[in-house]
PDB file of N, CA and C in Angstrom:
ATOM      1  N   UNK A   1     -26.294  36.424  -4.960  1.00  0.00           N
ATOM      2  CA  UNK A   1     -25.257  36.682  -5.934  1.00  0.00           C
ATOM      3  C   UNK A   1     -24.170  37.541  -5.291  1.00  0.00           C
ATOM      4  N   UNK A   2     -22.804  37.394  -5.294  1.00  0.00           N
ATOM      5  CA  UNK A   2     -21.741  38.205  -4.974  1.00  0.00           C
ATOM      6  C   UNK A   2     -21.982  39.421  -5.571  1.00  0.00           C
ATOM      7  N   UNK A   3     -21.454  40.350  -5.149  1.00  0.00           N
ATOM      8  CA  UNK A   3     -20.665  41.285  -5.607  1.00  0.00           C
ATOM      9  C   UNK A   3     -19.284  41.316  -6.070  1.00  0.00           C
ATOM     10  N   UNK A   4     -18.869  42.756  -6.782  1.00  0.00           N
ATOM     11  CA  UNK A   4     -18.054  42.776  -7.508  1.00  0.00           C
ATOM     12  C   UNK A   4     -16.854  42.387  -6.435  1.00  0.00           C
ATOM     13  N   UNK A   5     -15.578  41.907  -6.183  1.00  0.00           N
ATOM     14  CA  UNK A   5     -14.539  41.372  -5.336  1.00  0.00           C
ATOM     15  C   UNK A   5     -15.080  40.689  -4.348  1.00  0.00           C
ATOM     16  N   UNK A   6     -16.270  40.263  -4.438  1.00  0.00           N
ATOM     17  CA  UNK A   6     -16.444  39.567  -3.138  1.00  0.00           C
ATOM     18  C   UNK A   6     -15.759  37.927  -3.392  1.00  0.00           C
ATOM     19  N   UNK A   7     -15.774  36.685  -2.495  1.00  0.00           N
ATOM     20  CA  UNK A   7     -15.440  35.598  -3.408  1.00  0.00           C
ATOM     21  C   UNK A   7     -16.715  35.442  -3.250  1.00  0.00           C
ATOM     22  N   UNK A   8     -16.643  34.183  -4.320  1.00  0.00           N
ATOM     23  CA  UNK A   8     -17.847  33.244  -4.761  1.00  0.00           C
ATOM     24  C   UNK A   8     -18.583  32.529  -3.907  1.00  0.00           C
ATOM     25  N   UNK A   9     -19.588  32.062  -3.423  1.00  0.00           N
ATOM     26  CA  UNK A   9     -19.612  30.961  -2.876  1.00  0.00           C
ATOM     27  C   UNK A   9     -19.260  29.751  -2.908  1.00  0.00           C
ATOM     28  N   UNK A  10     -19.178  28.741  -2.237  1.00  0.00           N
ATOM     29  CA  UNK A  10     -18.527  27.415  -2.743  1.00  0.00           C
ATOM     30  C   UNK A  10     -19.940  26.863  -3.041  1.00  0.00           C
ATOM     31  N   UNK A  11     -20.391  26.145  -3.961  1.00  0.00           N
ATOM     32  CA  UNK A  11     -21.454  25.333  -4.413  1.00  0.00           C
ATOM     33  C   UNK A  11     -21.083  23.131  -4.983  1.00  0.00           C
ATOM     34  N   UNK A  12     -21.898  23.028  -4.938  1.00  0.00           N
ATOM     35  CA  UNK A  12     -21.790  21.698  -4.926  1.00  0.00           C
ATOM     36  C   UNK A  12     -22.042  21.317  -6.357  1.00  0.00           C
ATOM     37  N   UNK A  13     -20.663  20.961  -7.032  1.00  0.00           N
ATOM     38  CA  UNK A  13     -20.519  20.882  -8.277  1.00  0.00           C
ATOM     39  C   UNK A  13     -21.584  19.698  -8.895  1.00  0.00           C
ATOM     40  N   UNK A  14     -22.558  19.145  -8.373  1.00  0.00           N
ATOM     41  CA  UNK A  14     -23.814  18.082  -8.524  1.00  0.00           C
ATOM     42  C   UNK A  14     -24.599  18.627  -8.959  1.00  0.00           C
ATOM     43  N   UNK A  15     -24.986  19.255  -8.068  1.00  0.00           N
ATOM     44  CA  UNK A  15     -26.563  19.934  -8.031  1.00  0.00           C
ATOM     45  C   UNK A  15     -26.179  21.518  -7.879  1.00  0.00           C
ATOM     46  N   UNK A  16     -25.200  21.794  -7.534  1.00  0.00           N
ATOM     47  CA  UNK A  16     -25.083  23.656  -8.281  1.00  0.00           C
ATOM     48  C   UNK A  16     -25.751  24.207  -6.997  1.00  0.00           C
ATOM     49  N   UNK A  17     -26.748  23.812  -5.964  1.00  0.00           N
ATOM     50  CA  UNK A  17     -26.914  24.568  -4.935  1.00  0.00           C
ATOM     51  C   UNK A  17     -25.438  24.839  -4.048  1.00  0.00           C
ATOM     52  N   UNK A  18     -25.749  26.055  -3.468  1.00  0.00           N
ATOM     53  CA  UNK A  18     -24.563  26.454  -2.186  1.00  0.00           C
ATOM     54  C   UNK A  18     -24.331  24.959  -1.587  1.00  0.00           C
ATOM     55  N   UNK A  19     -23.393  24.725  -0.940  1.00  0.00           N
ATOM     56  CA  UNK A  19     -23.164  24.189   0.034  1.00  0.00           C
ATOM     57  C   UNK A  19     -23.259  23.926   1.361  1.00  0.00           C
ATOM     58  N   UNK A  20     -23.683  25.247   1.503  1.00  0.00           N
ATOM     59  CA  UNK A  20     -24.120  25.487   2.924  1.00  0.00           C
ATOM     60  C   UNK A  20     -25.398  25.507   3.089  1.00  0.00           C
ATOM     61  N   UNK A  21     -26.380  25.307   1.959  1.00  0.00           N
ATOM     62  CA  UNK A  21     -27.598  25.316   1.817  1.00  0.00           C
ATOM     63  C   UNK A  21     -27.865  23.715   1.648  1.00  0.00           C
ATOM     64  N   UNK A  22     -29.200  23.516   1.302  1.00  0.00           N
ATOM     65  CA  UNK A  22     -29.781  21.870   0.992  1.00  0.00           C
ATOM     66  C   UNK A  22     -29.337  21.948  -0.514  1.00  0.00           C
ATOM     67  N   UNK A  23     -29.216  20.092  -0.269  1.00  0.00           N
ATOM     68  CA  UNK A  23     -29.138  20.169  -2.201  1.00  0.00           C
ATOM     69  C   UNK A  23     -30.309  19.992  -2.620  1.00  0.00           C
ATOM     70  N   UNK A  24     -30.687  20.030  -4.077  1.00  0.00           N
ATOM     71  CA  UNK A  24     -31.588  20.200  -4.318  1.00  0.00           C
ATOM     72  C   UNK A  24     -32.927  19.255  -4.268  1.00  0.00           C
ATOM     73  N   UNK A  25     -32.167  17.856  -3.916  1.00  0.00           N
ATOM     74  CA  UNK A  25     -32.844  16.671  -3.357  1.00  0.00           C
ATOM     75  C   UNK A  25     -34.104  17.362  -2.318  1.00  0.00           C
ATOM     76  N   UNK A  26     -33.129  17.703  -0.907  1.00  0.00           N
ATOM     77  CA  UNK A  26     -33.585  18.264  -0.059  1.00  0.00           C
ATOM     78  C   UNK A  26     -34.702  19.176   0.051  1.00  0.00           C
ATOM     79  N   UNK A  27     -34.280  19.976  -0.736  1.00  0.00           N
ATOM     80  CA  UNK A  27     -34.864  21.275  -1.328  1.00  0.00           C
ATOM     81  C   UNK A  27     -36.293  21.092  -1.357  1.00  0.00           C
ATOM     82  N   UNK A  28     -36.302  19.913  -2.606  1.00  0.00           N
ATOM     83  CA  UNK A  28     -37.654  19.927  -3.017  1.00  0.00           C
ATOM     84  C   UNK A  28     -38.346  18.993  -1.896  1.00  0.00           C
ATOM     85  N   UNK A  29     -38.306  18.380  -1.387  1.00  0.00           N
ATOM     86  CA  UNK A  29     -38.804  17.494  -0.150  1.00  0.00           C
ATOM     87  C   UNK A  29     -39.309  18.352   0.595  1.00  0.00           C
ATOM     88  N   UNK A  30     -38.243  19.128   1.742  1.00  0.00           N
ATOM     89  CA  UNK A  30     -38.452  19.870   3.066  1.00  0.00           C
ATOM     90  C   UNK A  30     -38.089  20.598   2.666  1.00  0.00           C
ATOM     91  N   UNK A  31     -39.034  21.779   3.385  1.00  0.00           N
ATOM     92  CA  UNK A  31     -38.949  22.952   3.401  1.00  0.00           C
ATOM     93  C   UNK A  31     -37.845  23.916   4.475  1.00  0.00           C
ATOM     94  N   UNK A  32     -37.841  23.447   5.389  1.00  0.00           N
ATOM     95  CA  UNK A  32     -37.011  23.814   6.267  1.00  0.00           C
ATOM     96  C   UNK A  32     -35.550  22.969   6.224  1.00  0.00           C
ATOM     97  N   UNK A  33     -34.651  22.770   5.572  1.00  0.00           N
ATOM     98  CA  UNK A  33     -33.853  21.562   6.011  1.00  0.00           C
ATOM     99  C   UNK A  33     -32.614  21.984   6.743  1.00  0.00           C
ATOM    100  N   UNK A  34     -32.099  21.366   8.110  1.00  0.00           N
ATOM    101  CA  UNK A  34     -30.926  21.550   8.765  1.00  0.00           C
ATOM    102  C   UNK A  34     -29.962  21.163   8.051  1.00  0.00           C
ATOM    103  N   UNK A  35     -28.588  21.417   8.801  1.00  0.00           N
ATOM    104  CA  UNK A  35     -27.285  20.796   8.294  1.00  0.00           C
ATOM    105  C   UNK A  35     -27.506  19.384   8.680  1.00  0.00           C
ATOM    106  N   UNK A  36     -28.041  18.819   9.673  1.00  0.00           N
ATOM    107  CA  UNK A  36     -28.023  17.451  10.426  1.00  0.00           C
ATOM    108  C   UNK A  36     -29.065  16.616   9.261  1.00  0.00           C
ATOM    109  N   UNK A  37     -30.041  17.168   8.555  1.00  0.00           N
ATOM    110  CA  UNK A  37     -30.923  16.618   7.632  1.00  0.00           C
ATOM    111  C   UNK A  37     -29.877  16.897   6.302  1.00  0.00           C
ATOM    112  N   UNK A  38     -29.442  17.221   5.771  1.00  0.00           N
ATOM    113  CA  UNK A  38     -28.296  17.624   4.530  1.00  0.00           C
ATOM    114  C   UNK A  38     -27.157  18.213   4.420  1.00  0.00           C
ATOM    115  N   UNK A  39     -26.619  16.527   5.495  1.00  0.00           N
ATOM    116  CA  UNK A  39     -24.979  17.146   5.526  1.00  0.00           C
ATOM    117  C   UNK A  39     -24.256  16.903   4.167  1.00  0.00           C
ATOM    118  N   UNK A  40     -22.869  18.049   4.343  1.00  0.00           N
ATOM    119  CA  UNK A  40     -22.015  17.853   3.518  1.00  0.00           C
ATOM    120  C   UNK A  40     -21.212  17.036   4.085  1.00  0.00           C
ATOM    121  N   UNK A  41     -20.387  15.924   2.586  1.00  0.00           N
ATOM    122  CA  UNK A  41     -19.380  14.993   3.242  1.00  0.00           C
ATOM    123  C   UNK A  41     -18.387  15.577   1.485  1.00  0.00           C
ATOM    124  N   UNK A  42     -16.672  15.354   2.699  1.00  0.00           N
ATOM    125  CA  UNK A  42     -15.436  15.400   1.992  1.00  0.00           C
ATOM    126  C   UNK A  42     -14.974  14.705   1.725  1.00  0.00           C
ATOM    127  N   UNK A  43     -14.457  14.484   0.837  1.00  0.00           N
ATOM    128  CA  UNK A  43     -13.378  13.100   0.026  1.00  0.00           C
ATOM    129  C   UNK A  43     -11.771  13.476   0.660  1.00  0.00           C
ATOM    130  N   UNK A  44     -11.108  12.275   0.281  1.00  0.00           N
ATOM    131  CA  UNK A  44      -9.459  12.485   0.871  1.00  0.00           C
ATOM    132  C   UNK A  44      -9.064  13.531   0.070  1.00  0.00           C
ATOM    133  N   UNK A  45      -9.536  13.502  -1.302  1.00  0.00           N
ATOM    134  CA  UNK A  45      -8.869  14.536  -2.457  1.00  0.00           C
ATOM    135  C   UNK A  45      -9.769  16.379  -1.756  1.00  0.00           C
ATOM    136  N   UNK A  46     -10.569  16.401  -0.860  1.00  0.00           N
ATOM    137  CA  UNK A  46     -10.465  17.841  -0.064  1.00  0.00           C
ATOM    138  C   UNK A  46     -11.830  18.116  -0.748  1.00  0.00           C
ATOM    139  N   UNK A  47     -12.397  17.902  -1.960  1.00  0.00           N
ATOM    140  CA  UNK A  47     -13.598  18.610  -2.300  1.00  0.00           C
ATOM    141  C   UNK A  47     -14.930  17.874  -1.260  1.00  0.00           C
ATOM    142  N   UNK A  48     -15.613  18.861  -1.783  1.00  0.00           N
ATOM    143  CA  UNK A  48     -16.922  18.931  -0.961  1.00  0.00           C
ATOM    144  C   UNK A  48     -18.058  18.673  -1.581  1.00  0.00           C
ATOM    145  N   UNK A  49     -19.469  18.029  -1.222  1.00  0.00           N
ATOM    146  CA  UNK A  49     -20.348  17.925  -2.095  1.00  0.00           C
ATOM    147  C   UNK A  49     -21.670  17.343  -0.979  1.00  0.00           C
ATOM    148  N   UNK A  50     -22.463  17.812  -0.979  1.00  0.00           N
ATOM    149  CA  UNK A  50     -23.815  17.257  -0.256  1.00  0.00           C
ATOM    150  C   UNK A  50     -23.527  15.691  -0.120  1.00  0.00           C
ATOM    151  N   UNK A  51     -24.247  15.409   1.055  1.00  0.00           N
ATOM    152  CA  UNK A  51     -24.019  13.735   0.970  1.00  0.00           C
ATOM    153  C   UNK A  51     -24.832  12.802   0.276  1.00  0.00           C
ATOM    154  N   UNK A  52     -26.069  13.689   0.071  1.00  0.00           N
ATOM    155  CA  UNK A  52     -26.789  13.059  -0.793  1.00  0.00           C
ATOM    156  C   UNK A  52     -26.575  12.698  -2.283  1.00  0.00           C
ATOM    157  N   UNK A  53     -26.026  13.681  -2.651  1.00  0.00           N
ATOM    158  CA  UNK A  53     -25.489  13.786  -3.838  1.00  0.00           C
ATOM    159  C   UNK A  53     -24.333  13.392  -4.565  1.00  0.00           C
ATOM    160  N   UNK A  54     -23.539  13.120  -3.326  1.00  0.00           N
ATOM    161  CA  UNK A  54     -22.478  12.296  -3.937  1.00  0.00           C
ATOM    162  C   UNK A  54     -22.893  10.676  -3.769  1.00  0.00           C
ATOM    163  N   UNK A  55     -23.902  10.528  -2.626  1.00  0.00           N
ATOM    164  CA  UNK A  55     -24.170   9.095  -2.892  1.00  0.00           C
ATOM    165  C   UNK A  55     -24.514   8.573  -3.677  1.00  0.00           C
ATOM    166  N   UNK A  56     -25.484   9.471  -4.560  1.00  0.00           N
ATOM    167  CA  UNK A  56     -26.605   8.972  -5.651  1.00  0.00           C
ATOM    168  C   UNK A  56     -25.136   8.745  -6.330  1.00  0.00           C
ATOM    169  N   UNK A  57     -24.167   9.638  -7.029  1.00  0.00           N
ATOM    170  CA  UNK A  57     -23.036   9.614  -7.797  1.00  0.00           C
ATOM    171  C   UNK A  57     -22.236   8.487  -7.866  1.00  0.00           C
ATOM    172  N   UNK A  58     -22.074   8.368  -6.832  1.00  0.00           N
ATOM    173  CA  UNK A  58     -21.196   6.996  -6.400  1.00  0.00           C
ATOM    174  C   UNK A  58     -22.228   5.918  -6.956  1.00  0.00           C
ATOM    175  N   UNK A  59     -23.150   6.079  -6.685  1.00  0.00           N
ATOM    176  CA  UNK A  59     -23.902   4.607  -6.908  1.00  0.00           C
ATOM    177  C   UNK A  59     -24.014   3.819  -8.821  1.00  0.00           C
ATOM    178  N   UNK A  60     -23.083   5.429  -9.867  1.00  0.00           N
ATOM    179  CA  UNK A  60     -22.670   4.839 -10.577  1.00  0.00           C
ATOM    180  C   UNK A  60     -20.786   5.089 -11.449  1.00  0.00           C
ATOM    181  N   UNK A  61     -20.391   5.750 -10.421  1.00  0.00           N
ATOM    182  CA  UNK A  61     -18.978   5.259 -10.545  1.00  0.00           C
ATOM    183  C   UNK A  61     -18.325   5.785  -9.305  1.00  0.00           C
ATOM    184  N   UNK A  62     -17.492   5.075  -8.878  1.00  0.00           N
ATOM    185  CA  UNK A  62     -16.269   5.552  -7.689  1.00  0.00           C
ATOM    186  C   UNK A  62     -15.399   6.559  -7.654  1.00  0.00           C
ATOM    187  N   UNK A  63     -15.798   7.119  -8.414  1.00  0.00           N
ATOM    188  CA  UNK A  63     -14.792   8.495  -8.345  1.00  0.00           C
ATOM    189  C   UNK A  63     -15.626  10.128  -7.959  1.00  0.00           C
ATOM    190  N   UNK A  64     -14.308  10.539  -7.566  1.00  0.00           N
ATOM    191  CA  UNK A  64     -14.893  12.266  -7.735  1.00  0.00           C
ATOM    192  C   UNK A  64     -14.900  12.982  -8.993  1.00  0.00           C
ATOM    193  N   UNK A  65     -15.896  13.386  -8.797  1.00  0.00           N
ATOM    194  CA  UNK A  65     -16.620  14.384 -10.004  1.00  0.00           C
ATOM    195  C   UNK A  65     -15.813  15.506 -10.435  1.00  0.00           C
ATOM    196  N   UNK A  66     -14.782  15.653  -9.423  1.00  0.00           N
ATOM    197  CA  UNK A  66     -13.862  16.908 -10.029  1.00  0.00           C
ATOM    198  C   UNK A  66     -12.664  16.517 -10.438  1.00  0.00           C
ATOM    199  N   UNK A  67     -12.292  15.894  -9.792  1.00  0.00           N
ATOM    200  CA  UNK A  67     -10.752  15.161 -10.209  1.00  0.00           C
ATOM    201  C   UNK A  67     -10.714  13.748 -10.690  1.00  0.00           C
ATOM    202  N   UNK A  68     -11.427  13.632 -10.602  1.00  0.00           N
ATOM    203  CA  UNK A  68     -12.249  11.753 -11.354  1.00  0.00           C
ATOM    204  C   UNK A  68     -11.403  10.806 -10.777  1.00  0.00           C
ATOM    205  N   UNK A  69     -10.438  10.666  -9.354  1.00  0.00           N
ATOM    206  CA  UNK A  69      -9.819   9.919  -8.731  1.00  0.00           C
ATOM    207  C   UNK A  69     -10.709   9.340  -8.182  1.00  0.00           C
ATOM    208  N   UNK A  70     -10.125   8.221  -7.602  1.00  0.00           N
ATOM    209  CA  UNK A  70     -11.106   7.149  -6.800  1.00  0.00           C
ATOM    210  C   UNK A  70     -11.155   7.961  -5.391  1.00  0.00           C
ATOM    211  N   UNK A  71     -12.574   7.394  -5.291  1.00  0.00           N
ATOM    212  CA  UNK A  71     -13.398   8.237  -4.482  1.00  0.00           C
ATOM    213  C   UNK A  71     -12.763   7.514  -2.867  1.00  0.00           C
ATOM    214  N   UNK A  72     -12.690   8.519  -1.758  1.00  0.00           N
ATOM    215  CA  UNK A  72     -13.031   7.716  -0.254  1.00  0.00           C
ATOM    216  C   UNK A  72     -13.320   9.158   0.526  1.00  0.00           C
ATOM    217  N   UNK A  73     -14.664   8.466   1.167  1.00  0.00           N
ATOM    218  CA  UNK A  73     -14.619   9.485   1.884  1.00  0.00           C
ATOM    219  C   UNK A  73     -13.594   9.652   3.113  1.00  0.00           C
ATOM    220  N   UNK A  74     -13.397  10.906   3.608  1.00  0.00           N
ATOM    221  CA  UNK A  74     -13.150  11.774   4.561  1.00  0.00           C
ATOM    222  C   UNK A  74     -13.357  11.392   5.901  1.00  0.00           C
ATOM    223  N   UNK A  75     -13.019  10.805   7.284  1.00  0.00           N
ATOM    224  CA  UNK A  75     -12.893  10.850   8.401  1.00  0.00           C
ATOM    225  C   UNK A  75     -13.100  12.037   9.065  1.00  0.00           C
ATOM    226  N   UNK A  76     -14.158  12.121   9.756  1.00  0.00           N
ATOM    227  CA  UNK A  76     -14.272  13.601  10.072  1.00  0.00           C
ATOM    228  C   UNK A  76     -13.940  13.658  11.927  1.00  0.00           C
TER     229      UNK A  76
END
């Protein structure tokens, strides 16, 4: 949890875990999980979201979850 002026963390508006952490897919599976086992992937519109988690998402509409534009991912 932050403190008072600290910022927030960024979390993955899906599953509510950090971002920099596993989502919660992950989570419950492995215990240990790398970034290389639960990467994050970006959309053109800049947000962020586990890759797992936006896949499952996608698999029932094309858009982002925050701005509800049509979805593409990010070229990294």
């Amino acid at each position: 949890m932050e403190g008072p002026g600290e910022p927030e963390e960024e979390k993955c508006c899906i599953c509510f875990n950090r971002i920099t952490g596993p989502c919660s897919e992950c989570e419950d599976i492995i215990p240990a999980v790398t970034r290389e086992e639960c990467p994050v992937s970006r959309g053109v519109c800049n947000h962020r979201f586990h890759f797992h988690c936006i896949s499952r998402w996608l698999e029932e509409q094309n858009i982002c979850p925050l701005d509800r534009r049509s979805w593409t991912f990010e070229d990294v």
